[in-house]
N, C-alpha and C. Protein backbone atom coordinates (compact mmCIF):
# COMPACT_ATOMS: atom_id res chain seq x y z
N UNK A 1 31.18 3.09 -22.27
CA UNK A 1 30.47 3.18 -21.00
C UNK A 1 29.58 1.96 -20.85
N UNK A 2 29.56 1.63 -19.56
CA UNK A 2 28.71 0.59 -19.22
C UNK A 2 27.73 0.21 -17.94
N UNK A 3 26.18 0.32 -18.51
CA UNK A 3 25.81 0.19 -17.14
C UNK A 3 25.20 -1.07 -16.75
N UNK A 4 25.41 -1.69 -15.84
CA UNK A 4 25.16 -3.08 -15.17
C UNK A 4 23.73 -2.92 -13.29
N UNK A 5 23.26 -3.98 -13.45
CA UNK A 5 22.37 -3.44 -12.43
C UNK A 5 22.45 -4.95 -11.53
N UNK A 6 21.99 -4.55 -10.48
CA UNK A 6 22.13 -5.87 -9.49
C UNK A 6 21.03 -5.65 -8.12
N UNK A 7 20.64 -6.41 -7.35
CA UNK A 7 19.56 -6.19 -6.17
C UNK A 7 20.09 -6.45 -4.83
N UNK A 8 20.25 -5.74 -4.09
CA UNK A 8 20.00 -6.07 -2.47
C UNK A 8 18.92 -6.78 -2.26
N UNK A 9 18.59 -7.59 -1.52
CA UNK A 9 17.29 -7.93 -0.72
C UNK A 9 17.58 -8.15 0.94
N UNK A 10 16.86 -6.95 1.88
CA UNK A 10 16.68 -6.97 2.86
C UNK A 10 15.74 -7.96 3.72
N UNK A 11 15.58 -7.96 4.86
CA UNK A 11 14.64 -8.25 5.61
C UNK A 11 15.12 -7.35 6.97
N UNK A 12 14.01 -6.61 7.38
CA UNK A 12 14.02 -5.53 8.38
C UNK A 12 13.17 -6.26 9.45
N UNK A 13 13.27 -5.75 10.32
CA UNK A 13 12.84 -5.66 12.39
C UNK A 13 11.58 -4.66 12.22
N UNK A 14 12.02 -3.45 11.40
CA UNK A 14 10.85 -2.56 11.53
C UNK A 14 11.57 -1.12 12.18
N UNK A 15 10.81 -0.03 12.34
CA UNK A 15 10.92 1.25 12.48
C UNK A 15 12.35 1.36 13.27
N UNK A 16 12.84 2.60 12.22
CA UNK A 16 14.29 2.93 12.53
C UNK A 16 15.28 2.54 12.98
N UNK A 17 15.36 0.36 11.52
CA UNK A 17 16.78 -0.02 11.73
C UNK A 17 17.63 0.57 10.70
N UNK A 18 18.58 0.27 11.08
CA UNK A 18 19.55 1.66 10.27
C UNK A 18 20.72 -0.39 10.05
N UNK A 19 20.86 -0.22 8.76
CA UNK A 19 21.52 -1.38 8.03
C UNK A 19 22.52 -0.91 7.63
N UNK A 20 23.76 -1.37 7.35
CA UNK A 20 25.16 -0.81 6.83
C UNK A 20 25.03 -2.09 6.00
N UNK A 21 24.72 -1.60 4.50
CA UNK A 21 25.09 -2.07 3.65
C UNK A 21 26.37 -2.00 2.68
N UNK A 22 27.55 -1.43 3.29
CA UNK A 22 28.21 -0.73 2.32
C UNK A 22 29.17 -1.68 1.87
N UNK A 23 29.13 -2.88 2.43
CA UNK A 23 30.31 -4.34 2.20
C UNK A 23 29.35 -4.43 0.88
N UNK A 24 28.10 -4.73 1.17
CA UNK A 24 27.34 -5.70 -0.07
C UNK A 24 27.19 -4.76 -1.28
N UNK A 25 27.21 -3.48 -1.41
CA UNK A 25 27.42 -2.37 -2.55
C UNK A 25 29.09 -2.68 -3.13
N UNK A 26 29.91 -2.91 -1.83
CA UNK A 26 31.30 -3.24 -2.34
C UNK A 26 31.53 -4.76 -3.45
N UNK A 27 30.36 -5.45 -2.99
CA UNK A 27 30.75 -7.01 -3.18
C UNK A 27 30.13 -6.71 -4.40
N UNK A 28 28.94 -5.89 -4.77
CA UNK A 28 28.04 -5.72 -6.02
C UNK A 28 29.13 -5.52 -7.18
N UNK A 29 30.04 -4.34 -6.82
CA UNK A 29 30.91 -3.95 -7.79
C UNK A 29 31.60 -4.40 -8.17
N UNK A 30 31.97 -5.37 -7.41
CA UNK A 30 33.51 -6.67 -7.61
C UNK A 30 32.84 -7.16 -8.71
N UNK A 31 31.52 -7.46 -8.63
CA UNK A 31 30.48 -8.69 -9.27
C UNK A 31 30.70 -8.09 -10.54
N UNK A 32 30.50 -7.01 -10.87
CA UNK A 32 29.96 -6.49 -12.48
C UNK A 32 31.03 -5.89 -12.80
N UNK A 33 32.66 -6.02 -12.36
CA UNK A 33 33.49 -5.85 -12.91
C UNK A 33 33.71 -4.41 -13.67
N UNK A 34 33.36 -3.14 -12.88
CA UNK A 34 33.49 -1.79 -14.03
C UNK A 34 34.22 -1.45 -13.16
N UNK A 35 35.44 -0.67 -13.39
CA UNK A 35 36.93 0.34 -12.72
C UNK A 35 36.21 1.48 -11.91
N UNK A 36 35.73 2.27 -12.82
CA UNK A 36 35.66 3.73 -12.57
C UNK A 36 34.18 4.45 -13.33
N UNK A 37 33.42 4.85 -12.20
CA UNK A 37 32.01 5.33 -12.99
C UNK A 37 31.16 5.64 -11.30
N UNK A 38 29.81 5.91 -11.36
CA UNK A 38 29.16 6.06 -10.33
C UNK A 38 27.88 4.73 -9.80
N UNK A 39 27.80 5.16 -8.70
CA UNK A 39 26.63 3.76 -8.27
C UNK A 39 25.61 4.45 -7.68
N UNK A 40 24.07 4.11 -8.08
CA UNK A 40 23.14 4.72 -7.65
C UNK A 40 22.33 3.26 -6.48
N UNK A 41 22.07 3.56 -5.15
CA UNK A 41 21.62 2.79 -4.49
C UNK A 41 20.14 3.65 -4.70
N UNK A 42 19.17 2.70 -4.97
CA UNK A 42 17.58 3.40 -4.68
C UNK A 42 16.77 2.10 -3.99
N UNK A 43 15.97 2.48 -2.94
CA UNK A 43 15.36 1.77 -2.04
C UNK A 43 13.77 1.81 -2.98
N UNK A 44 13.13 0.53 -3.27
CA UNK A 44 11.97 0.46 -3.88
C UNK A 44 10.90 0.33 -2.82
N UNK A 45 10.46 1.46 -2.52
CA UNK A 45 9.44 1.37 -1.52
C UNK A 45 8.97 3.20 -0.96
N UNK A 46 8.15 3.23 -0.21
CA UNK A 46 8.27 4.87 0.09
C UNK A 46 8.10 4.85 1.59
N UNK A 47 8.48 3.64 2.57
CA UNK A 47 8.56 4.49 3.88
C UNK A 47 9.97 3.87 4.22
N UNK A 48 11.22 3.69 3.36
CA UNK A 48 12.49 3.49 3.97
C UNK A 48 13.86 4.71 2.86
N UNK A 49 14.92 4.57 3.30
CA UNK A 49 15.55 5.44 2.93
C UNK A 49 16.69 4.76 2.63
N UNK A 50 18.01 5.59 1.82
CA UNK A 50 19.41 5.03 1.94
C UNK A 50 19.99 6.36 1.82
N UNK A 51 20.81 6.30 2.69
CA UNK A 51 22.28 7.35 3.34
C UNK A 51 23.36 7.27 3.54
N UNK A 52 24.22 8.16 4.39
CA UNK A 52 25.42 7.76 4.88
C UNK A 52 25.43 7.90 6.32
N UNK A 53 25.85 7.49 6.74
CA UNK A 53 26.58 7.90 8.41
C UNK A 53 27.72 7.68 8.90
N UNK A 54 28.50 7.49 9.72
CA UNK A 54 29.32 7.01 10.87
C UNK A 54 28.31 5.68 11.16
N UNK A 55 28.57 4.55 11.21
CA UNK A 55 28.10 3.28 11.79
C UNK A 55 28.14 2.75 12.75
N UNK A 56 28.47 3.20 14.01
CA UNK A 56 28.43 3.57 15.54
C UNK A 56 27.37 3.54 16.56
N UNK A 57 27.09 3.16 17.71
CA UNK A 57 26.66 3.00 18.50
C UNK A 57 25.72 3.94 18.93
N UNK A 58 26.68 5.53 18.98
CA UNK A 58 26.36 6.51 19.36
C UNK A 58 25.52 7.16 18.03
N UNK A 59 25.68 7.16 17.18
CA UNK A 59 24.99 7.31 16.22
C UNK A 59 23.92 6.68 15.68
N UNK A 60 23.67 5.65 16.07
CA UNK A 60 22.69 4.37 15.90
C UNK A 60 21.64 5.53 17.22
N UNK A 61 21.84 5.61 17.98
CA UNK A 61 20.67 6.13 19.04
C UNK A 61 20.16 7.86 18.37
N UNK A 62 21.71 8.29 18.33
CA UNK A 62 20.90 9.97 18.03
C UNK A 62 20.61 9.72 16.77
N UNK A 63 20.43 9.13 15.45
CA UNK A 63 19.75 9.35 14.29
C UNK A 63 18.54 9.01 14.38
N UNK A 64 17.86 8.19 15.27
CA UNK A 64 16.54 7.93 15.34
C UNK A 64 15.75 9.15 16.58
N UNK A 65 16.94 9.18 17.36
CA UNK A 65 16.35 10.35 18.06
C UNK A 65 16.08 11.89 17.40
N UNK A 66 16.90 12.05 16.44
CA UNK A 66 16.80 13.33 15.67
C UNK A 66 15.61 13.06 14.78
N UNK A 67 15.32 11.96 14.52
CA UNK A 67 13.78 11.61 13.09
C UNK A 67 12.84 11.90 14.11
N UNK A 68 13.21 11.43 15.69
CA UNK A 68 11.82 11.98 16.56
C UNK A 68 11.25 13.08 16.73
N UNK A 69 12.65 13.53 16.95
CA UNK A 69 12.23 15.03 16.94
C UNK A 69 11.79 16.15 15.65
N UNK A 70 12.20 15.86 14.34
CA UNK A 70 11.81 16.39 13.36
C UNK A 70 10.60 15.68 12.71
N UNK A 71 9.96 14.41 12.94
CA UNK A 71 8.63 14.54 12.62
C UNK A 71 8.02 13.03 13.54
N UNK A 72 7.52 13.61 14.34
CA UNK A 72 7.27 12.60 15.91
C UNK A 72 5.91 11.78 15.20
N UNK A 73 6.29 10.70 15.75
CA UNK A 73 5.25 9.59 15.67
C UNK A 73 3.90 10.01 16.57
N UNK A 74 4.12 10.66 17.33
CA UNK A 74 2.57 11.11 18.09
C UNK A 74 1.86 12.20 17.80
N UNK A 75 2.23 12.74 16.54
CA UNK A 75 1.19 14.00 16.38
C UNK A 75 0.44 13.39 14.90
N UNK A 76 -0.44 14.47 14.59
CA UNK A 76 -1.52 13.83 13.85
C UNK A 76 -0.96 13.85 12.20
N UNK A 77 -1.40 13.22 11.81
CA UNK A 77 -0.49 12.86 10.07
C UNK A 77 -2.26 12.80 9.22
N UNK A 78 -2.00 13.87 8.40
CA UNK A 78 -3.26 13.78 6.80
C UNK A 78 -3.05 12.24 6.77
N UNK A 79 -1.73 11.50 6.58
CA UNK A 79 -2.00 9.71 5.72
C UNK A 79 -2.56 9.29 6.63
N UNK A 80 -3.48 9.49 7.75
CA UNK A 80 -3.45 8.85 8.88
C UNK A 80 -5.55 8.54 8.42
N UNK A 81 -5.25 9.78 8.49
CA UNK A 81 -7.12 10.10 7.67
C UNK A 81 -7.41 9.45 6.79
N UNK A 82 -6.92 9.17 5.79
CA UNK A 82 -6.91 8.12 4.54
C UNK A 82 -6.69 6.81 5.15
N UNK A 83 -5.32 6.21 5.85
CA UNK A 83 -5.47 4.80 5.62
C UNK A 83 -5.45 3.83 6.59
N UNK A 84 -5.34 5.11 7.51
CA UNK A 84 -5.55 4.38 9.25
C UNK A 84 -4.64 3.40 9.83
N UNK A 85 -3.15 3.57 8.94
CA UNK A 85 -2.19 2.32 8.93
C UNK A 85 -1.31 2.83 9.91
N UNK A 86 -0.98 3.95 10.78
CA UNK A 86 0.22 3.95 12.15
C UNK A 86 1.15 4.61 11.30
N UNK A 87 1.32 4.87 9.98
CA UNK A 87 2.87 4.87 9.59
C UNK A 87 3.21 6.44 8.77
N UNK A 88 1.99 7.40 9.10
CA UNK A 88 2.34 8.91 7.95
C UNK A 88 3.26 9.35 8.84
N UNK A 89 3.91 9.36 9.99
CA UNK A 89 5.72 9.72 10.10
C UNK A 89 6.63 8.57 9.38
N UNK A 90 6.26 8.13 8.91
CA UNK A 90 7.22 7.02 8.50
C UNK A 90 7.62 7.32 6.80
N UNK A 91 6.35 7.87 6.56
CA UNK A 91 6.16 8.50 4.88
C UNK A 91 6.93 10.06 4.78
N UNK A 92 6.75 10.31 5.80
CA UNK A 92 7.31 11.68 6.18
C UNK A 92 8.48 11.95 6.48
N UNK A 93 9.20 10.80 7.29
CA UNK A 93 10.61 10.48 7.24
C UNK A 93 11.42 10.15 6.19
N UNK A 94 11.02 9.17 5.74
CA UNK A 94 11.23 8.64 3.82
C UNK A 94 11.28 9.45 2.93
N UNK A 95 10.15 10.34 3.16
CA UNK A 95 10.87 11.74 1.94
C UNK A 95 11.62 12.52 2.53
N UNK A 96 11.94 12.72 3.87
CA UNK A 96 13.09 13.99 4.08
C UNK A 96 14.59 13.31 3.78
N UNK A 97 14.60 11.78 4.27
CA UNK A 97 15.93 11.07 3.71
C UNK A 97 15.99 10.98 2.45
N UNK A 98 14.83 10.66 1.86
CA UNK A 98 15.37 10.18 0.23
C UNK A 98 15.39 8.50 0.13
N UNK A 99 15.02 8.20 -1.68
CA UNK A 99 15.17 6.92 -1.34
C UNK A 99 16.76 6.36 -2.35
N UNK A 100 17.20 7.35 -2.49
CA UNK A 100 18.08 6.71 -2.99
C UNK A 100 19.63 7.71 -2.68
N UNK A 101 21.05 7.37 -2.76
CA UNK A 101 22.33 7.88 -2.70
C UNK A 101 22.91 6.94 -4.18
N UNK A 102 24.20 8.36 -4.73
CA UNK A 102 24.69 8.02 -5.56
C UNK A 102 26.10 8.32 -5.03
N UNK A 103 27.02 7.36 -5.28
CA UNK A 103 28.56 7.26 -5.25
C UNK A 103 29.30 6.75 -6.04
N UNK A 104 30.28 7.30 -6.10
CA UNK A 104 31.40 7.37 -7.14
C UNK A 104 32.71 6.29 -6.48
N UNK A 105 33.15 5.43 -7.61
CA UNK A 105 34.07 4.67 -7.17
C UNK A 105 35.03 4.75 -8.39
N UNK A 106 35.74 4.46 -7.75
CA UNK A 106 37.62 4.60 -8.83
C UNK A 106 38.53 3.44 -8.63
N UNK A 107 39.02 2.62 -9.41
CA UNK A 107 39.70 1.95 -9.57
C UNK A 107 39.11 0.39 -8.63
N UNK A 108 37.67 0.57 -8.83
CA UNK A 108 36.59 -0.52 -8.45
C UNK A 108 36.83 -0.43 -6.95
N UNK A 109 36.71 0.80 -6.05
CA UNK A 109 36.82 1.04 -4.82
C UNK A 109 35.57 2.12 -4.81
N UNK A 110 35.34 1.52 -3.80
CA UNK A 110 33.96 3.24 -3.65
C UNK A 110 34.91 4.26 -2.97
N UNK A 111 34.69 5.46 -3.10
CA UNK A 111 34.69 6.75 -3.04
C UNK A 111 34.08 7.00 -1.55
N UNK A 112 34.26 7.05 -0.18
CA UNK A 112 33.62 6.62 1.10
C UNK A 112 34.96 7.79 2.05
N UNK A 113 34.85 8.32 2.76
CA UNK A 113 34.94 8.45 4.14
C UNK A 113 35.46 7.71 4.53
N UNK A 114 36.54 7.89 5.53
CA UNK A 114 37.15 6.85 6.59
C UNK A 114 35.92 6.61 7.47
N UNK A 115 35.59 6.99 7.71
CA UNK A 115 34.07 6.57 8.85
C UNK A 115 32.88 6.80 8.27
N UNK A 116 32.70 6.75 6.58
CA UNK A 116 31.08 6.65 6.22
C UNK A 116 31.14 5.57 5.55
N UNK A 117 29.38 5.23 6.27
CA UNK A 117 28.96 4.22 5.81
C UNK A 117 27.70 3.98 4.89
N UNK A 118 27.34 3.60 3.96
CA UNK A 118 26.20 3.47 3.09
C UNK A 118 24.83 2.79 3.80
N UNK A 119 24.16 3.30 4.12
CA UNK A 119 23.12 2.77 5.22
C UNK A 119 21.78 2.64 4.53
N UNK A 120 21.21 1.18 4.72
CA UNK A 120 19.65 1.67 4.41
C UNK A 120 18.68 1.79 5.89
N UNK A 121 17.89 2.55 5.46
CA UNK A 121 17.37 2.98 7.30
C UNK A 121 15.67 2.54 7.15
N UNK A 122 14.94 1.64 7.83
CA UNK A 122 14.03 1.06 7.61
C UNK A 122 13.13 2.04 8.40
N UNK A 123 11.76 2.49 7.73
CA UNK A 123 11.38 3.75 8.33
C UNK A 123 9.69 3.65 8.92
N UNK A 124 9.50 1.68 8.12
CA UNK A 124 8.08 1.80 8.48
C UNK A 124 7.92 0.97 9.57
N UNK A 125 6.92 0.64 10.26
CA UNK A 125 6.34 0.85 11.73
C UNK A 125 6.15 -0.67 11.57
N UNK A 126 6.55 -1.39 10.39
CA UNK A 126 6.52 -3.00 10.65
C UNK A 126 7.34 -3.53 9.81
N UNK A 127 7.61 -5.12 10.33
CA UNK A 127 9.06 -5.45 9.10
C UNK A 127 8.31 -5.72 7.96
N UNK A 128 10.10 -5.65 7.49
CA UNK A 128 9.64 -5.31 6.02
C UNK A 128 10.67 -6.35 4.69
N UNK A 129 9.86 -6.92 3.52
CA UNK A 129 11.12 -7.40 2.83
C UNK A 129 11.56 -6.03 2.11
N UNK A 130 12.69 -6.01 1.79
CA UNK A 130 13.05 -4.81 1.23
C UNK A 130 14.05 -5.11 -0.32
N UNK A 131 13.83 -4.30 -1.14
CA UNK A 131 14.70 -4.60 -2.34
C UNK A 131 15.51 -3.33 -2.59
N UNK A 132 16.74 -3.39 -2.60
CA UNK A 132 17.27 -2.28 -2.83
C UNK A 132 18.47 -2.15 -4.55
N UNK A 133 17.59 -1.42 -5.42
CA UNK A 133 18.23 -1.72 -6.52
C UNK A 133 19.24 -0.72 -6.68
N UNK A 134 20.09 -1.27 -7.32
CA UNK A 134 21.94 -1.23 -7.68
C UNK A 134 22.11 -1.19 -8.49
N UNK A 135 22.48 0.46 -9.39
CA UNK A 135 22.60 0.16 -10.67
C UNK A 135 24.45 0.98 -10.89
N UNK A 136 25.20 0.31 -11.54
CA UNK A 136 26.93 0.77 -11.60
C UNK A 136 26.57 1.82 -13.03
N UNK A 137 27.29 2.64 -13.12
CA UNK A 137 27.71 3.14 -14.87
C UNK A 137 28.83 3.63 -15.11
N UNK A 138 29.59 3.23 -15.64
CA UNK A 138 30.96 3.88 -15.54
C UNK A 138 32.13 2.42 -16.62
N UNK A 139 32.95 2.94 -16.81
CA UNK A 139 33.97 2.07 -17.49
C UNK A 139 34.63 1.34 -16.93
């Protein structure tokens, strides 16, 4: 068994861009040469996320519209009392996504959906550099 690690580095716009990274997770694996094992994407930070979706137009609008509605930028946030920074839906969003997805690839192909895509979704209220670490394990 072998595990190998590698970095994304983003640069984000700011609140709820949704990135399809799933070429550069593909290109990671080519890189470190393992067949068959799993890949853990984890986003180093706590107001962005990584997922899956459909990578679409129509989906690009209702996933940010659904984060509105399950925890709205205009009501009052505890982090807000502490640090006066605009962004406790953004902290609040980040933990209901998660900061990290794990996938399984076989024969140095990811394991994907005809229409899913590996997404990192930028969640805080200003841009951001972003590092997203890549770690393979598998034979």
């Amino acid at each position: 068994m072998s595990v190998k690690s590698k970095t994304i580095q983003l640069e984000t716009r700011g609140e709820v861009q949704m990135v399809d990274i799933t070429e550069k997770v593909a290109e990671a694996l080519r890189e470190v040469s393992i067949n068959n094992g799993m890949v853990n994407i984890f986003v180093v930070g706590s107001t962005a996320a990584v997922t899956t979706i459909e990578y679409e137009p129509g989906l690009l609008k209702d996933f940010p519209a659904l984060l509105e509605r399950v925890a709205p930028k205009n009501i009052s946030y505890e982090h807000e009392k502490t640090w006066h920074d605009g962004n406790g839906h953004s902290h609040v969003r980040a933990s209901l996504l998660g900061p990290s997805l794990t996938v399984p690839f076989k024969d140095g192909k990811l394991i994907l959906g005809t229409w899913q895509q590996i997404v990192f979704v930028e969640l805080d209220i200003h841009p951001r550099s972003r590092t997203l670490f890549i770690q393979f394990i598998g034979e």
